[in-house]
PDB file of N, CA and C in Angstrom:
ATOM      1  N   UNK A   1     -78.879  43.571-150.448  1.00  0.00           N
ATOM      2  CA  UNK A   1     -77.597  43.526-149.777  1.00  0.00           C
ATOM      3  C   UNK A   1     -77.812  43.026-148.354  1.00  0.00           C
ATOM      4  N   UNK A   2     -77.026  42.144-148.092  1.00  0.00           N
ATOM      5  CA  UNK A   2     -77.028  41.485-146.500  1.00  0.00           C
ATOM      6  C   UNK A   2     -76.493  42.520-145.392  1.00  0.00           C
ATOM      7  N   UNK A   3     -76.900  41.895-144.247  1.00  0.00           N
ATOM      8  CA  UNK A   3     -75.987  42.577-143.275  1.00  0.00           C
ATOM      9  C   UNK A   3     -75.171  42.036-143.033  1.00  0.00           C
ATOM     10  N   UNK A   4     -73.601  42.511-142.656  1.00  0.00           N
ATOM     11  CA  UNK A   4     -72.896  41.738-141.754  1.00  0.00           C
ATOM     12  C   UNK A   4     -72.895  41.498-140.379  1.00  0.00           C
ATOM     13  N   UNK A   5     -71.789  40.204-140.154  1.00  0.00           N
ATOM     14  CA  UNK A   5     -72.716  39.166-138.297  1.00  0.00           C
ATOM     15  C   UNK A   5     -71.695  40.579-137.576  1.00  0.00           C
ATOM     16  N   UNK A   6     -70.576  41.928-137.645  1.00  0.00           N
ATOM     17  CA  UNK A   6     -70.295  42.550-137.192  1.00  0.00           C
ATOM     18  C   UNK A   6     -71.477  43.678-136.693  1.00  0.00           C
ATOM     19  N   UNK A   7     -72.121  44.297-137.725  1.00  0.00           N
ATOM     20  CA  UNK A   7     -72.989  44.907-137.460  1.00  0.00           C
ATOM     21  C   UNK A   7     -74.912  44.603-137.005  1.00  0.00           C
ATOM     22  N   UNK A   8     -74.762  43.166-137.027  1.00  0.00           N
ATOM     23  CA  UNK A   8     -75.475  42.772-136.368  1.00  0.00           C
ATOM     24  C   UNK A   8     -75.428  42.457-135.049  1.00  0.00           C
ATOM     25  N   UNK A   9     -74.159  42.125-134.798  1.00  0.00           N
ATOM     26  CA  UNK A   9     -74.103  42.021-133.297  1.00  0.00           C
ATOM     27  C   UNK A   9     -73.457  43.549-132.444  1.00  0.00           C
ATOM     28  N   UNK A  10     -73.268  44.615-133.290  1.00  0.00           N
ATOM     29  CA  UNK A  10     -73.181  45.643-132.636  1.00  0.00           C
ATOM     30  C   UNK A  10     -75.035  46.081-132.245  1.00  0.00           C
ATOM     31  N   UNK A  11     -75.598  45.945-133.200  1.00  0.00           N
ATOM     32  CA  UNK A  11     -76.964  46.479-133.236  1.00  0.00           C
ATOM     33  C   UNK A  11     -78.276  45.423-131.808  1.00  0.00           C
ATOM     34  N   UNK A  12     -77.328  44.082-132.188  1.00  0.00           N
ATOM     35  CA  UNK A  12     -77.702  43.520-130.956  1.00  0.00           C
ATOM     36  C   UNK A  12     -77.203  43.357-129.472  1.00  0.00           C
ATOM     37  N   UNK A  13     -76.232  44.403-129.722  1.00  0.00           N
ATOM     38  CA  UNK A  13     -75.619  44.149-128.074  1.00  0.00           C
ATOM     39  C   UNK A  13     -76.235  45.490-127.415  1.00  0.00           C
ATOM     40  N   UNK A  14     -76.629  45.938-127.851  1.00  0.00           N
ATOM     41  CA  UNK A  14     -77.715  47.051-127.230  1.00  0.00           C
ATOM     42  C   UNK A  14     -78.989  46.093-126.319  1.00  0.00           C
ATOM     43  N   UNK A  15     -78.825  45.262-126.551  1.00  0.00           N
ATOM     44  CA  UNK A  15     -79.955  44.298-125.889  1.00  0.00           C
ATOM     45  C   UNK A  15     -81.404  44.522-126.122  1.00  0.00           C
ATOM     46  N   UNK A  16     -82.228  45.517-127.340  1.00  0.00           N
ATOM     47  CA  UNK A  16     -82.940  45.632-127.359  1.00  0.00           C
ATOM     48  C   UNK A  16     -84.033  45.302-129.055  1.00  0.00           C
ATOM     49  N   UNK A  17     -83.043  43.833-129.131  1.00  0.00           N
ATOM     50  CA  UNK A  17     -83.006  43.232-130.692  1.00  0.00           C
ATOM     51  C   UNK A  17     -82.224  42.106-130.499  1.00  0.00           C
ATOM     52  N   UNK A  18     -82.585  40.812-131.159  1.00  0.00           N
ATOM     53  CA  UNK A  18     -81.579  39.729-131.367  1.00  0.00           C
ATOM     54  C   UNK A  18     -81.605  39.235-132.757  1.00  0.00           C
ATOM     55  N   UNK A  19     -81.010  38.526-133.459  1.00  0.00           N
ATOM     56  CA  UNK A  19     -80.654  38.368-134.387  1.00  0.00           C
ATOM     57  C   UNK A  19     -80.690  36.550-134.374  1.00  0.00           C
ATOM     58  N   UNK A  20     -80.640  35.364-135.643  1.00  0.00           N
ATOM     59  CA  UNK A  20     -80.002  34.171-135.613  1.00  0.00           C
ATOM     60  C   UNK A  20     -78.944  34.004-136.624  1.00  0.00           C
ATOM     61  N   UNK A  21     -78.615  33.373-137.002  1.00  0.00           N
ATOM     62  CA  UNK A  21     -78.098  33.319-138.782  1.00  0.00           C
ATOM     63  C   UNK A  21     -78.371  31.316-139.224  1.00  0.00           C
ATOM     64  N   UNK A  22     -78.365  32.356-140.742  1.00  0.00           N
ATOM     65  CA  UNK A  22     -79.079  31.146-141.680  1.00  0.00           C
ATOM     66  C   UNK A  22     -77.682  31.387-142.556  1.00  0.00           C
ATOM     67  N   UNK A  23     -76.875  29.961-143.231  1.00  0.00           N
ATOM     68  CA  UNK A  23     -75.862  30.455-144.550  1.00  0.00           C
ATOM     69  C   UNK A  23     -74.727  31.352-143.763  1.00  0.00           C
ATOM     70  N   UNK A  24     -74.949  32.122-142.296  1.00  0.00           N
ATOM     71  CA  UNK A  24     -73.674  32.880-141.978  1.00  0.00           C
ATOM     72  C   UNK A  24     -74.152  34.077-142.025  1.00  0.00           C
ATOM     73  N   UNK A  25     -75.301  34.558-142.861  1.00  0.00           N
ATOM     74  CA  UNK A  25     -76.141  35.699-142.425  1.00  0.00           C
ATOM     75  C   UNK A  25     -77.275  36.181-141.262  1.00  0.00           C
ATOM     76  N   UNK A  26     -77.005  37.392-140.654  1.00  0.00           N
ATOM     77  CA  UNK A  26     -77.680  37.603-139.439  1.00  0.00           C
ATOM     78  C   UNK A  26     -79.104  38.106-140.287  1.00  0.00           C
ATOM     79  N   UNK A  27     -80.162  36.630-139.362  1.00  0.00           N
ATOM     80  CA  UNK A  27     -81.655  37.183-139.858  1.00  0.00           C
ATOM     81  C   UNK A  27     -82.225  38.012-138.441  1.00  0.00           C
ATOM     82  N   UNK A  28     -83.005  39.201-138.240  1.00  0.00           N
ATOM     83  CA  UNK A  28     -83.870  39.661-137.386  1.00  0.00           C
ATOM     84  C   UNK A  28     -85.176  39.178-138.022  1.00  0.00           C
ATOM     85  N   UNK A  29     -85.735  38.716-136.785  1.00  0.00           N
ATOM     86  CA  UNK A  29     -87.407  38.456-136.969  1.00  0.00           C
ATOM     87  C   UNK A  29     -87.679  39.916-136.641  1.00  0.00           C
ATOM     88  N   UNK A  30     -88.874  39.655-137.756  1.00  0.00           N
ATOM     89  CA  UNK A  30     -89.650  40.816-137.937  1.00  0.00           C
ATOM     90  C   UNK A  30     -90.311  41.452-136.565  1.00  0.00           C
ATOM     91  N   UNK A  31     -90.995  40.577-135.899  1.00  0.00           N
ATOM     92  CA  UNK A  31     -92.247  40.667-134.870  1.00  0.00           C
ATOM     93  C   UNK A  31     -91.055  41.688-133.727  1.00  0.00           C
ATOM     94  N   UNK A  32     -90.239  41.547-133.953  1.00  0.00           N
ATOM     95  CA  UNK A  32     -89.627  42.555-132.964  1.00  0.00           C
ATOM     96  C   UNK A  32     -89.533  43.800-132.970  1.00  0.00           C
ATOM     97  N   UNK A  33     -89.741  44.387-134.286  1.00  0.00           N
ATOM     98  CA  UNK A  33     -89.814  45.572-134.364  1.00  0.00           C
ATOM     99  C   UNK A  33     -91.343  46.044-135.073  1.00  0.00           C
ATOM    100  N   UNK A  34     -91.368  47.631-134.507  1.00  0.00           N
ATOM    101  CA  UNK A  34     -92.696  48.077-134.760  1.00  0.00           C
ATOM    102  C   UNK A  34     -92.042  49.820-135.810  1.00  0.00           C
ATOM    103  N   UNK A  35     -93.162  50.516-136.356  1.00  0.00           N
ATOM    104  CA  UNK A  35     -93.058  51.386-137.171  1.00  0.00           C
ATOM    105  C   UNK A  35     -91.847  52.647-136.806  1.00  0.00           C
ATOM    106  N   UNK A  36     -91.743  52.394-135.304  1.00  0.00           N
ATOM    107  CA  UNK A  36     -90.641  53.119-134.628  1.00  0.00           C
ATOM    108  C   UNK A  36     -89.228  52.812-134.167  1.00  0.00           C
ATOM    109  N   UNK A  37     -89.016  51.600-134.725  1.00  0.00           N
ATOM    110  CA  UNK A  37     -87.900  51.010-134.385  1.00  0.00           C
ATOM    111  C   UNK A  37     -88.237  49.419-133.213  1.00  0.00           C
ATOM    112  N   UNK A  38     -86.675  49.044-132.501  1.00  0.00           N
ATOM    113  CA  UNK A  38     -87.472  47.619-132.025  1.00  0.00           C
ATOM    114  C   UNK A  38     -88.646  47.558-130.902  1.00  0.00           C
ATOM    115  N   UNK A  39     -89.539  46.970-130.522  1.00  0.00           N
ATOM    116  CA  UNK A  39     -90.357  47.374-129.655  1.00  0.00           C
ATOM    117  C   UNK A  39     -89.833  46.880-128.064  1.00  0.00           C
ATOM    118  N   UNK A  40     -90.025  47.484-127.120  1.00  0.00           N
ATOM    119  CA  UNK A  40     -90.043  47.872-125.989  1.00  0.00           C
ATOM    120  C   UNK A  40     -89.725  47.147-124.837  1.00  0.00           C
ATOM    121  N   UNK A  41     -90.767  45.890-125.583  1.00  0.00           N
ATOM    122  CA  UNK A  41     -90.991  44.640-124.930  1.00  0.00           C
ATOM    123  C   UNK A  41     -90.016  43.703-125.290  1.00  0.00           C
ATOM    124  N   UNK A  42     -89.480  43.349-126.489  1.00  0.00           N
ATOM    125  CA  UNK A  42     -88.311  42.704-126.796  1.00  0.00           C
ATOM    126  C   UNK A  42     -87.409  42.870-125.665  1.00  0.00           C
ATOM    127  N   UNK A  43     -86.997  43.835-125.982  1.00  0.00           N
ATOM    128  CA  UNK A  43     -85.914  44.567-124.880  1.00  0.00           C
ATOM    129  C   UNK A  43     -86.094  43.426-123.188  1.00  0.00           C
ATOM    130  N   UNK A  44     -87.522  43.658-122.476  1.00  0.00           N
ATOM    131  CA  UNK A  44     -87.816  43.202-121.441  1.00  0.00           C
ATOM    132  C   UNK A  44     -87.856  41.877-121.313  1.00  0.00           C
ATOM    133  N   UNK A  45     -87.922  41.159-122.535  1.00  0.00           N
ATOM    134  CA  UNK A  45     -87.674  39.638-122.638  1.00  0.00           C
ATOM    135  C   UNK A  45     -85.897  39.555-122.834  1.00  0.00           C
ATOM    136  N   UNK A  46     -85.701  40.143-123.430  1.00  0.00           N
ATOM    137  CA  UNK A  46     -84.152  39.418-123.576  1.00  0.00           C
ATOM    138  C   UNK A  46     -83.220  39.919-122.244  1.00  0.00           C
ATOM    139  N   UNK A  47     -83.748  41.102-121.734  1.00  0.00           N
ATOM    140  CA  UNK A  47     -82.815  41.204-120.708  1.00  0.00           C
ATOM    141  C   UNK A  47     -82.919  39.776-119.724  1.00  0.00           C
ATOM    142  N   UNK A  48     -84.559  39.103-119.636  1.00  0.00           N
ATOM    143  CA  UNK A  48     -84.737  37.532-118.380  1.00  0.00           C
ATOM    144  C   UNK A  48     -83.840  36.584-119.491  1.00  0.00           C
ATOM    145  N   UNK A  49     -84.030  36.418-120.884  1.00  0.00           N
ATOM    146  CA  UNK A  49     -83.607  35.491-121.605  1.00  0.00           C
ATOM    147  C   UNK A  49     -82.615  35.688-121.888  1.00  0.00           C
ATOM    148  N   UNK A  50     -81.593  36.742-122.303  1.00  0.00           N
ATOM    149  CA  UNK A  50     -80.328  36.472-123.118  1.00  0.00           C
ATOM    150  C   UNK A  50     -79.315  36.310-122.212  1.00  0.00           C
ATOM    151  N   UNK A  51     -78.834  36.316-120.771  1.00  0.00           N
ATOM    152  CA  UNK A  51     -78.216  35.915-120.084  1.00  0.00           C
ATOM    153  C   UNK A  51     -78.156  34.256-120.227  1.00  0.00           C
ATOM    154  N   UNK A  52     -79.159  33.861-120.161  1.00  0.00           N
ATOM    155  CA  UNK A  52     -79.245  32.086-120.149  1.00  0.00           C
ATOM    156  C   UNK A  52     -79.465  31.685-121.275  1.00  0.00           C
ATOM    157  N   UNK A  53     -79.383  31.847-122.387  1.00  0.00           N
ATOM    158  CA  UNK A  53     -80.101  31.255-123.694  1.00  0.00           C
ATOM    159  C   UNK A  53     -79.563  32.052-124.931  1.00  0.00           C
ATOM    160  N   UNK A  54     -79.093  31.143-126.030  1.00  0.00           N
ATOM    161  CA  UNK A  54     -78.389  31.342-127.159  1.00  0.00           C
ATOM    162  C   UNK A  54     -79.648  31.941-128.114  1.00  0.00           C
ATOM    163  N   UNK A  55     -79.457  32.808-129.401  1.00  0.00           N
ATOM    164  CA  UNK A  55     -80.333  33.656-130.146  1.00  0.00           C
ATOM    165  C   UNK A  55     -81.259  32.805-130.925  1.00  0.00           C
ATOM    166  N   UNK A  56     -80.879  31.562-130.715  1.00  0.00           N
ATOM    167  CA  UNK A  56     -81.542  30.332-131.887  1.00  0.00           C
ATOM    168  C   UNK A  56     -82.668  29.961-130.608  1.00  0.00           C
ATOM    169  N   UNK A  57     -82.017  29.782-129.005  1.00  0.00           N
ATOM    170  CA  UNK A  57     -83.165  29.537-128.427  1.00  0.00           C
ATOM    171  C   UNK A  57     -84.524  30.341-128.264  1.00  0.00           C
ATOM    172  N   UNK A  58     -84.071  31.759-127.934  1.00  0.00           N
ATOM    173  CA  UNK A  58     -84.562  33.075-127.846  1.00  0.00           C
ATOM    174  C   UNK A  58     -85.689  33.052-129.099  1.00  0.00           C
ATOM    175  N   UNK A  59     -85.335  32.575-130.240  1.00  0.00           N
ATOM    176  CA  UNK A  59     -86.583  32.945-131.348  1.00  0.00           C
ATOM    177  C   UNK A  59     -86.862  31.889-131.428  1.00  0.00           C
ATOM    178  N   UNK A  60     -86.610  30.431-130.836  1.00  0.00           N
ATOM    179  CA  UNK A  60     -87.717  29.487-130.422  1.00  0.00           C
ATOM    180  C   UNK A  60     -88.719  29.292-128.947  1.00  0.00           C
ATOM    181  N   UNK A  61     -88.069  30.578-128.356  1.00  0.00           N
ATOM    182  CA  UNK A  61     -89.106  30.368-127.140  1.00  0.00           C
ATOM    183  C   UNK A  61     -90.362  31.597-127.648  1.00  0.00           C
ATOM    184  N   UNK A  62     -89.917  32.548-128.756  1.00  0.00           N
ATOM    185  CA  UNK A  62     -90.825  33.118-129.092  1.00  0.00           C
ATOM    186  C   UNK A  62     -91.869  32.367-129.963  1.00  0.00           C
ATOM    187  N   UNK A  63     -91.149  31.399-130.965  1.00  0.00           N
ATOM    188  CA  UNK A  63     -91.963  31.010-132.199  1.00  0.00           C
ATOM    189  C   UNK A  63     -93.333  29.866-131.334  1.00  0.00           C
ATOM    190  N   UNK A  64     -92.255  28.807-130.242  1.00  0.00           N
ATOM    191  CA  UNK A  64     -92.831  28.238-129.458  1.00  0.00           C
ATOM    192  C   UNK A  64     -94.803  28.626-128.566  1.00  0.00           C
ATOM    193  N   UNK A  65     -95.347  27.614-128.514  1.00  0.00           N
ATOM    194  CA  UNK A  65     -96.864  27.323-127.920  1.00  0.00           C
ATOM    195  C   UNK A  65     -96.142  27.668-126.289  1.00  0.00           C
ATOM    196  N   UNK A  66     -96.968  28.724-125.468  1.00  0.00           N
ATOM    197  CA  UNK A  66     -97.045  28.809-123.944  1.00  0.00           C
ATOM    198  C   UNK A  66     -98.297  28.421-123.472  1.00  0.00           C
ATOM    199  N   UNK A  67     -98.174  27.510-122.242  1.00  0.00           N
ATOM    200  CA  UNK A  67     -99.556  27.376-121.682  1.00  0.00           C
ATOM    201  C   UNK A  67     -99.644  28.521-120.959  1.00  0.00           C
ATOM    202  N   UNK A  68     -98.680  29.211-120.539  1.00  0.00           N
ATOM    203  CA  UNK A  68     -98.998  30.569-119.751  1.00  0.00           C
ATOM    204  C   UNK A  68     -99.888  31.344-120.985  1.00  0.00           C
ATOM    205  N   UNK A  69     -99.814  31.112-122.079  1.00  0.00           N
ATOM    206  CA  UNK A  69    -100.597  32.457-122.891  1.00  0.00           C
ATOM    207  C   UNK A  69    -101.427  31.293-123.776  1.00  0.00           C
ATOM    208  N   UNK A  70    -102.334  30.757-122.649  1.00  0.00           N
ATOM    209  CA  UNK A  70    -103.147  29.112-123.316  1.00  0.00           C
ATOM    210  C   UNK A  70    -103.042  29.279-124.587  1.00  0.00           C
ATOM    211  N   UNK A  71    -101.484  28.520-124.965  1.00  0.00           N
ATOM    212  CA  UNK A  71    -101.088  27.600-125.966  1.00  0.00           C
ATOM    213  C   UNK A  71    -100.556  28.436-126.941  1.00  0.00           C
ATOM    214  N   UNK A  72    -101.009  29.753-127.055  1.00  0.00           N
ATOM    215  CA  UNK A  72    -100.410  30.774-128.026  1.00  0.00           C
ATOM    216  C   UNK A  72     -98.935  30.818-128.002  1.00  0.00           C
ATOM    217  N   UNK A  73     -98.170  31.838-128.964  1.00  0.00           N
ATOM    218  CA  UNK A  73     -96.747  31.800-128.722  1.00  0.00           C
ATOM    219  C   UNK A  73     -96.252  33.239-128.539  1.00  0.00           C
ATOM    220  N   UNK A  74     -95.480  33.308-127.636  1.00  0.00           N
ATOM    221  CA  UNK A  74     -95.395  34.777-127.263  1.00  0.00           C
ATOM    222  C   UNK A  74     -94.634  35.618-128.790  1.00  0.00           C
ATOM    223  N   UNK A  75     -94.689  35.121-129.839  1.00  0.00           N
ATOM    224  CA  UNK A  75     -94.776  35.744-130.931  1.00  0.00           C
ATOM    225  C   UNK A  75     -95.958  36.535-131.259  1.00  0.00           C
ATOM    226  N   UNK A  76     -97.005  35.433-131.123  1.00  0.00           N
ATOM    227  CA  UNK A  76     -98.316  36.239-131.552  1.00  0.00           C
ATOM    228  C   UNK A  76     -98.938  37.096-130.291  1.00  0.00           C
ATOM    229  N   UNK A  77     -98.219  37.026-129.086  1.00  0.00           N
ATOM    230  CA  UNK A  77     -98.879  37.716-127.948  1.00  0.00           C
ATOM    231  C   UNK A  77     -97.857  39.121-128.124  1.00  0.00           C
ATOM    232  N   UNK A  78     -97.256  39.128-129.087  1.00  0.00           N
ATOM    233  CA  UNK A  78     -96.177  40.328-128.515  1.00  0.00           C
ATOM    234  C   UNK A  78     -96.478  41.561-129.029  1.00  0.00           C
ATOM    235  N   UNK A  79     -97.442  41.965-129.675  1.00  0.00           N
ATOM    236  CA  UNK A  79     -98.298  43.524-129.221  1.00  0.00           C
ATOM    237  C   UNK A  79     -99.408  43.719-128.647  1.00  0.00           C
ATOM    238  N   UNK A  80     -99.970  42.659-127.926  1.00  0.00           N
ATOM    239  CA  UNK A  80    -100.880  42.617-127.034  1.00  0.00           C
ATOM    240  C   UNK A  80    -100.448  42.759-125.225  1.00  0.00           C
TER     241      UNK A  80
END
């Protein structure tokens, strides 16, 4: 069963989770959340990012290569 884009964007206006949609359904990437719910750090990125930047950019600046984290993507830096 899907979620709906209502209760996805209630769950994301907490600012500590974002969501995109594929088909009209809200997908969450995984890497955001940990065994306790979303992690911590999400939260601390989207509060600099979601003011300026749409949810499609937001999980391409994660999926995205940083030379700040030589070349990695702050996907794979995000429980380190």
């Amino acid at each position: 069963m899907g979620m709906d884009l209502d209760l996805a964007r209630s769950l994301a206006s907490h600012g500590t989770m974002f969501f995109v949609t594929k088909g009209g359904k809200p997908l969450f990437p995984a890497y955001q959340f940990g065994s306790k719910g979303p992690k911590p750090l999400i939260a601390r990125v989207l509060k600099i990012l979601a003011p300026r930047l749409a949810s499609w950019e937001i999980a391409a600046w994660f999926w995205g290569s940083n030379g700040w984290l030589r070349g990695q993507s702050p996907e794979d830096c995000v429980d380190r």
